[in-house]
Structure formats: C-alpha cells, structure tokens
PDB file of N, CA and C in Angstrom:
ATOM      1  N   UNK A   1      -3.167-132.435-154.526  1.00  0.00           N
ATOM      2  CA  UNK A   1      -4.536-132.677-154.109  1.00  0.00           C
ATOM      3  C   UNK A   1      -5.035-134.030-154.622  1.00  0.00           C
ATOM      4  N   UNK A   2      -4.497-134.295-155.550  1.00  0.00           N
ATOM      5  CA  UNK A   2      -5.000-135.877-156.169  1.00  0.00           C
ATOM      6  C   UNK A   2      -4.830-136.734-155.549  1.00  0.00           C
ATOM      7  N   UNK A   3      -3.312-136.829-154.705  1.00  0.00           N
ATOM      8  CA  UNK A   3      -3.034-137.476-153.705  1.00  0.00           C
ATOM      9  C   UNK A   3      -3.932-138.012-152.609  1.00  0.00           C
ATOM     10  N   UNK A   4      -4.494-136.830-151.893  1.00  0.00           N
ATOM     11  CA  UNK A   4      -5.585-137.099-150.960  1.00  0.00           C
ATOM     12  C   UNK A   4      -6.265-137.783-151.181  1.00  0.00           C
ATOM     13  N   UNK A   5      -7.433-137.766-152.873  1.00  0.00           N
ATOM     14  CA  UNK A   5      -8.195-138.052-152.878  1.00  0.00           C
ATOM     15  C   UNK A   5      -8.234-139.374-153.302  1.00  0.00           C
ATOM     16  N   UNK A   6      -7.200-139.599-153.435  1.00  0.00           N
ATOM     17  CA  UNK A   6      -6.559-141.386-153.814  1.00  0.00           C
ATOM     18  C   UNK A   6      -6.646-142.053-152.496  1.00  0.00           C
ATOM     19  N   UNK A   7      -5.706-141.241-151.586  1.00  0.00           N
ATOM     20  CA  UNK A   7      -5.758-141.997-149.998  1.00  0.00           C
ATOM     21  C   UNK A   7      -7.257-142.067-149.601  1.00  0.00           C
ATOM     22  N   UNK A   8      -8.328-141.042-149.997  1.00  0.00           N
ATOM     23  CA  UNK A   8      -9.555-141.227-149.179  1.00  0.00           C
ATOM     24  C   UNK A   8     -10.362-142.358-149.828  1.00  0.00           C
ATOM     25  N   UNK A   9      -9.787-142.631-151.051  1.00  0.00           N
ATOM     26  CA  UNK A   9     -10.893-143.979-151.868  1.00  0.00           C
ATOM     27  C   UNK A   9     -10.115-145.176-151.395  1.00  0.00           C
ATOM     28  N   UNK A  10      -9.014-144.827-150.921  1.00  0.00           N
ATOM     29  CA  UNK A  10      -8.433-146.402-150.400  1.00  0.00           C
ATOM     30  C   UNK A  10      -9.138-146.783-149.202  1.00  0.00           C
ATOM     31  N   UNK A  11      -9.878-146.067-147.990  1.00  0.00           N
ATOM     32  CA  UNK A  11     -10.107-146.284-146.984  1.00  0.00           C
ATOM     33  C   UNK A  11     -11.339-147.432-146.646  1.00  0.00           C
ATOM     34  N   UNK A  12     -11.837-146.822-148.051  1.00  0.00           N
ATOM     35  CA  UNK A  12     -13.102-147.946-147.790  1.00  0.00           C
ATOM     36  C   UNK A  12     -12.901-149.325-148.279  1.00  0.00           C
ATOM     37  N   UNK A  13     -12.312-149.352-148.980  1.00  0.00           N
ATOM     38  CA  UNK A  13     -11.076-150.865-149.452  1.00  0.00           C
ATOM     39  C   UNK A  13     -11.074-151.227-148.620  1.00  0.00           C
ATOM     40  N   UNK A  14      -9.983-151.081-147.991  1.00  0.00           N
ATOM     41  CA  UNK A  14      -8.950-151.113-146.927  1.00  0.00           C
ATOM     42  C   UNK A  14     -10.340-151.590-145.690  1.00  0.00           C
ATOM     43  N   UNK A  15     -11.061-151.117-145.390  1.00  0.00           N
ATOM     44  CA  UNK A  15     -12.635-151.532-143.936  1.00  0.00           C
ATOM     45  C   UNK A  15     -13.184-152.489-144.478  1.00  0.00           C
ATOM     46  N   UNK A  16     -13.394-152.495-145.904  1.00  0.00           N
ATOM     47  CA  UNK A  16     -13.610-154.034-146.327  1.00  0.00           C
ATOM     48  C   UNK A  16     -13.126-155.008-146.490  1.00  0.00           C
ATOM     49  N   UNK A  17     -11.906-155.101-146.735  1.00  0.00           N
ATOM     50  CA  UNK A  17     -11.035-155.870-146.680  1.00  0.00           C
ATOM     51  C   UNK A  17     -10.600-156.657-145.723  1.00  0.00           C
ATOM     52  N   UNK A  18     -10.755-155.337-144.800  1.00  0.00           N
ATOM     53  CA  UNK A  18     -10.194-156.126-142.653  1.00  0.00           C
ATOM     54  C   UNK A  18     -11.334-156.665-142.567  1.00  0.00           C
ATOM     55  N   UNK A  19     -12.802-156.176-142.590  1.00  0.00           N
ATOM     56  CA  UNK A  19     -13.629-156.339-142.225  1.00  0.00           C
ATOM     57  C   UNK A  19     -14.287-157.512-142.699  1.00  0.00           C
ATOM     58  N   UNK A  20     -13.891-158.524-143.987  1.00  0.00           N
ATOM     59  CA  UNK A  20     -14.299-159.450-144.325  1.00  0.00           C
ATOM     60  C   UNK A  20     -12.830-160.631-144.083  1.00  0.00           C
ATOM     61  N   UNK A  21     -11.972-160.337-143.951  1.00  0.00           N
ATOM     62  CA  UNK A  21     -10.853-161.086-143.159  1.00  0.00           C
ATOM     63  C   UNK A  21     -11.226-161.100-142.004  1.00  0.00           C
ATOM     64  N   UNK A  22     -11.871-160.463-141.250  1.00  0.00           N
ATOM     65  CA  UNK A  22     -12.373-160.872-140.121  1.00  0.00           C
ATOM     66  C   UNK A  22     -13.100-161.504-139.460  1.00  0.00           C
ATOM     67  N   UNK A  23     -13.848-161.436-140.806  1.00  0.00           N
ATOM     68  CA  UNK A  23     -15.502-162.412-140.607  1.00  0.00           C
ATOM     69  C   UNK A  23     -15.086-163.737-140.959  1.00  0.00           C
ATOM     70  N   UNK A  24     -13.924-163.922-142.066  1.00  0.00           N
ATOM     71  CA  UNK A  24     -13.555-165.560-141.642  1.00  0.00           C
ATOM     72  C   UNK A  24     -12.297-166.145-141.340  1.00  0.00           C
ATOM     73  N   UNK A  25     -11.967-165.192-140.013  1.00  0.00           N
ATOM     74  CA  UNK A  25     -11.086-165.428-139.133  1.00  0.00           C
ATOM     75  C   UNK A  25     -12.122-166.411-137.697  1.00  0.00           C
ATOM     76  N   UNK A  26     -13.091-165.321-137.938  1.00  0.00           N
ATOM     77  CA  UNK A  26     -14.020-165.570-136.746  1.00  0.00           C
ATOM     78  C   UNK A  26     -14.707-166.998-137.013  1.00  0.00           C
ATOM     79  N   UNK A  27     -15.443-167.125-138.440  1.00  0.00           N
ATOM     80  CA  UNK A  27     -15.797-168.188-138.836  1.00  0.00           C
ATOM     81  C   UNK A  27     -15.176-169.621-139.040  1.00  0.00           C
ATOM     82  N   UNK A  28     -13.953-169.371-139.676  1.00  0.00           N
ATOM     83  CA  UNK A  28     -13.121-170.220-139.945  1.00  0.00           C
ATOM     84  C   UNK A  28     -13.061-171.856-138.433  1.00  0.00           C
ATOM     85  N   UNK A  29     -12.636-171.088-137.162  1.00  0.00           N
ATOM     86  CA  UNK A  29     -13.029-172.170-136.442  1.00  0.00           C
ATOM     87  C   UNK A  29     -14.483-172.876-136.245  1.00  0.00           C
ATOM     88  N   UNK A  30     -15.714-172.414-136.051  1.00  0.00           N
ATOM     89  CA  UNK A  30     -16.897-172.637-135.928  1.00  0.00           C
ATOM     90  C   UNK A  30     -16.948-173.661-137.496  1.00  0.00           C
ATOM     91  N   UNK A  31     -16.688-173.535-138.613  1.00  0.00           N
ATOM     92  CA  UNK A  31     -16.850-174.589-139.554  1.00  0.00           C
ATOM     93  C   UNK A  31     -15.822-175.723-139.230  1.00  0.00           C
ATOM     94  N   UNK A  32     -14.500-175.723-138.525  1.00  0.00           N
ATOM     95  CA  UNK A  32     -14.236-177.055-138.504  1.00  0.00           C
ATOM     96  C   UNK A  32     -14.798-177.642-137.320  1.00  0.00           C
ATOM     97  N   UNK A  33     -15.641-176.870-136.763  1.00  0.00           N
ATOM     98  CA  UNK A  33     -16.138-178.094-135.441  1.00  0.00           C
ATOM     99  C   UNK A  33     -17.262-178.594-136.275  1.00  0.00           C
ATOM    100  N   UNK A  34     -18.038-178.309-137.592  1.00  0.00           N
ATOM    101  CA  UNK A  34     -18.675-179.168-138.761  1.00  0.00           C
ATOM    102  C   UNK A  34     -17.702-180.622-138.503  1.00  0.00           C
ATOM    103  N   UNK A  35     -16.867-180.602-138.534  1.00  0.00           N
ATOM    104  CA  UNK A  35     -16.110-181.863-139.197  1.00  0.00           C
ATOM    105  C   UNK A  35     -16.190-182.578-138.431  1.00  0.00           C
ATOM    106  N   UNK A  36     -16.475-182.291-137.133  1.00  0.00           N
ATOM    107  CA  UNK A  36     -16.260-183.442-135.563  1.00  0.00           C
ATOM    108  C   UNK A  36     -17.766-183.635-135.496  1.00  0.00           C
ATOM    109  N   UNK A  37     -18.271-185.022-135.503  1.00  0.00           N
ATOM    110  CA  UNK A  37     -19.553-185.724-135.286  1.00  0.00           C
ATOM    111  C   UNK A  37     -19.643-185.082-133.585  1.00  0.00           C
ATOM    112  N   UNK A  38     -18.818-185.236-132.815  1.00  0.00           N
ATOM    113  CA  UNK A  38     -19.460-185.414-131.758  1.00  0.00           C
ATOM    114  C   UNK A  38     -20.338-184.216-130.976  1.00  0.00           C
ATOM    115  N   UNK A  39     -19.364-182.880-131.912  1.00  0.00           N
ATOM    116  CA  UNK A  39     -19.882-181.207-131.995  1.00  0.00           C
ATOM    117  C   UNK A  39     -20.509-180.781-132.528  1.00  0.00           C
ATOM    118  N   UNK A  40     -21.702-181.313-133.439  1.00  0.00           N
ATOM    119  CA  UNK A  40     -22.393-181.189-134.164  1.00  0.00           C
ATOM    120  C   UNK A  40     -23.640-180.611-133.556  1.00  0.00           C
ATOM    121  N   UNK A  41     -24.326-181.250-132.591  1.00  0.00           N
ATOM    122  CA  UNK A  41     -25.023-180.915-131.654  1.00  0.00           C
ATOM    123  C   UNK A  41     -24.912-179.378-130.799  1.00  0.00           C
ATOM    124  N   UNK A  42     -23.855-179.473-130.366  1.00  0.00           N
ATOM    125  CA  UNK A  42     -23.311-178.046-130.025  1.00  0.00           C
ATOM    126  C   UNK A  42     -23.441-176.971-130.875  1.00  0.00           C
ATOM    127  N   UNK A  43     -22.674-177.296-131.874  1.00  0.00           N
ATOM    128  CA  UNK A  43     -23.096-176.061-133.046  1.00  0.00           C
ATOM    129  C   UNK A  43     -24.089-175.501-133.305  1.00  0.00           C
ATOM    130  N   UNK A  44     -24.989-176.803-133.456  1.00  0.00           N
ATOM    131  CA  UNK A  44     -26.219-176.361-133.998  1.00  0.00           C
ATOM    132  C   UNK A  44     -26.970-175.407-133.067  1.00  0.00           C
ATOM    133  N   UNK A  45     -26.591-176.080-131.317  1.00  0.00           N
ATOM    134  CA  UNK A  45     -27.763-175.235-130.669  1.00  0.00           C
ATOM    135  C   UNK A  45     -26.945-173.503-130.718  1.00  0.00           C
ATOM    136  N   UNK A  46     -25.616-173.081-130.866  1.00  0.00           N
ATOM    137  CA  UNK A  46     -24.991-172.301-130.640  1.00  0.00           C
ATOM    138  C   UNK A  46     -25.588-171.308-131.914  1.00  0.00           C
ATOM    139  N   UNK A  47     -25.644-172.131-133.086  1.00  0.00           N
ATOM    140  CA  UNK A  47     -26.179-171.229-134.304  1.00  0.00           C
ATOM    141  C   UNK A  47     -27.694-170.738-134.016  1.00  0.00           C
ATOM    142  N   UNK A  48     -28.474-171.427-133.559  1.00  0.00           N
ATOM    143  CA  UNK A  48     -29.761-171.273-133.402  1.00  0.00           C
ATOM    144  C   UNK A  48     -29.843-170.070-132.217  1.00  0.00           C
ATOM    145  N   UNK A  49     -29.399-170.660-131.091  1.00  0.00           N
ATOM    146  CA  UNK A  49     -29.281-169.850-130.153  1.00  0.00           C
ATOM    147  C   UNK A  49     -28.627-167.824-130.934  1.00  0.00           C
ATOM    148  N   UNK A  50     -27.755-168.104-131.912  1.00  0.00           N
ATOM    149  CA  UNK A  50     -27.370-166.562-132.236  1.00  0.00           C
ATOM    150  C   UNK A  50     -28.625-166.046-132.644  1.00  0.00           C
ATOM    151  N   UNK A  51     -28.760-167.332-133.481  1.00  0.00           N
ATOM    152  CA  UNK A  51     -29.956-166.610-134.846  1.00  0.00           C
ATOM    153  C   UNK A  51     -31.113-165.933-133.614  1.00  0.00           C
ATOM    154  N   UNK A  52     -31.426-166.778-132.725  1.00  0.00           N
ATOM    155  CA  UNK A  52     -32.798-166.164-132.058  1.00  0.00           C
ATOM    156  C   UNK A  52     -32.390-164.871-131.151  1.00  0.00           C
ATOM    157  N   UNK A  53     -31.167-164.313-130.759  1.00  0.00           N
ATOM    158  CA  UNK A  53     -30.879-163.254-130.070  1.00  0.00           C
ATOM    159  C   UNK A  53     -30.356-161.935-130.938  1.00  0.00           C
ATOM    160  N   UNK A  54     -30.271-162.306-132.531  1.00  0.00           N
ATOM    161  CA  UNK A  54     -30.539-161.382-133.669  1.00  0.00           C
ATOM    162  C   UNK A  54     -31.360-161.139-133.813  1.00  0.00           C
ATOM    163  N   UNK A  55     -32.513-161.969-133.828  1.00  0.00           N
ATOM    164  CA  UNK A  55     -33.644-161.757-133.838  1.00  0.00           C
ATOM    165  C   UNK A  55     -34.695-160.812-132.942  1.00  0.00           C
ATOM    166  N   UNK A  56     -33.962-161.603-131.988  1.00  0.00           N
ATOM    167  CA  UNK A  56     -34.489-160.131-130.525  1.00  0.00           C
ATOM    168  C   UNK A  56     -34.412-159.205-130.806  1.00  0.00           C
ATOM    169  N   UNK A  57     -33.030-158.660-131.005  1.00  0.00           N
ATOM    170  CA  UNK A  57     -32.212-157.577-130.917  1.00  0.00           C
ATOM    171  C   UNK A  57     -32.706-156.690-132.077  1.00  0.00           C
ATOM    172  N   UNK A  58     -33.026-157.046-133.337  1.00  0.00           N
ATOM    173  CA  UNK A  58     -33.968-156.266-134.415  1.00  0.00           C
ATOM    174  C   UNK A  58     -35.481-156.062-133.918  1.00  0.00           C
ATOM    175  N   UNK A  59     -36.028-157.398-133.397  1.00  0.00           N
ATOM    176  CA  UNK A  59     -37.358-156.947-133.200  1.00  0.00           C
ATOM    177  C   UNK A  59     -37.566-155.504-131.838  1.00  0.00           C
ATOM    178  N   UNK A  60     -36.465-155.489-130.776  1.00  0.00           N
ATOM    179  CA  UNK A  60     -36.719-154.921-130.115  1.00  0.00           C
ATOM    180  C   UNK A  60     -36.493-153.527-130.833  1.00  0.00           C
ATOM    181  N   UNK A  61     -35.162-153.434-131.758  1.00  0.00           N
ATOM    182  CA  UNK A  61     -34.625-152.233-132.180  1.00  0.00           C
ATOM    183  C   UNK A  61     -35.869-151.494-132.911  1.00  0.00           C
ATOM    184  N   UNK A  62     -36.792-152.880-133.889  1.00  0.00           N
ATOM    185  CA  UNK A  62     -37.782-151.604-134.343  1.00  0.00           C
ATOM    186  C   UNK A  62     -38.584-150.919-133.985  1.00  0.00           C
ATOM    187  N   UNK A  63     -38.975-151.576-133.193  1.00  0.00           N
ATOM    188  CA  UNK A  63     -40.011-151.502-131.663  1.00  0.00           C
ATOM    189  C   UNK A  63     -39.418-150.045-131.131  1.00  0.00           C
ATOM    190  N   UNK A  64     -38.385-149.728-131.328  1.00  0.00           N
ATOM    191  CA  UNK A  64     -37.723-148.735-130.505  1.00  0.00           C
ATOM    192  C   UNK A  64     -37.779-147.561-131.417  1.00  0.00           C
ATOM    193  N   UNK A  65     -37.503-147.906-132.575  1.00  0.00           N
ATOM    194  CA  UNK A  65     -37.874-146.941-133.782  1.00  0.00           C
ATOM    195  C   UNK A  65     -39.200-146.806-133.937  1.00  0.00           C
ATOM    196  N   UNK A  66     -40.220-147.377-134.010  1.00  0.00           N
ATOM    197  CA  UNK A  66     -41.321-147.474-134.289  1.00  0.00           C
ATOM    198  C   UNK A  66     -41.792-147.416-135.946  1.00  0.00           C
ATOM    199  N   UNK A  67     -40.887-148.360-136.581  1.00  0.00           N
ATOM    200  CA  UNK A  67     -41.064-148.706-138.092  1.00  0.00           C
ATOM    201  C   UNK A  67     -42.651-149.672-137.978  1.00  0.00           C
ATOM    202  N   UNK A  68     -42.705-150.489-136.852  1.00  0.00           N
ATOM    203  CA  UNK A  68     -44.234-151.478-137.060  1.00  0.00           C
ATOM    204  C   UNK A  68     -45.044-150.674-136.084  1.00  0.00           C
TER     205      UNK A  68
END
C-alpha cells in the first residue's frame, strides 16, 4: 500500500514539471524574436493584443459568475 501512495504524490510532480517545460517550450521562441530589431514591433502588438483578450475573457467569466 505504500507503494500507491508514493505513485499518487509523484503525479503532481510529474503535471508540474510537464506543465512548466511547457510554458518555456512555448515561450522560449517568442523571447528570441526580442533579439531581432525588426520584430520588435510585432511582439509587442502580439503581447498586448493577448494581454487584452485575457482580459476579456476574465471580465466576461465574472460577469458570468456574478462575483461584481
């Protein structure tokens, strides 16, 4: 039985682990287009552009909950 309960504390390791290897798998390209002057512009509107459709996407979600 100890066994199990060893495998079940590994799991959440293990989702964090992928799960933050993933985040700068994903990231990893988006910072070297930092390095190119001419993509700089791009980036920026691409970051802005996320940030404001996160933004949506919570304001609508609370709206939907009715937390405000």
């Amino acid at each position: 039985m100890d066994e199990f309960w060893e495998n079940i504390i590994r799991y959440p390791r293990f989702f964090i682990s992928s799960l933050a290897g993933l985040i700068l798998i994903i990231i990893r390209p988006i910072l070297n287009l930092f390095k190119v002057k001419s993509s700089k512009p791009i980036v920026i509107f691409l970051k802005l552009s996320l940030m404001l459709t996160f933004s949506i996407l919570c304001f609508v979600l609370i709206k939907m909950i009715g937390l405000l």
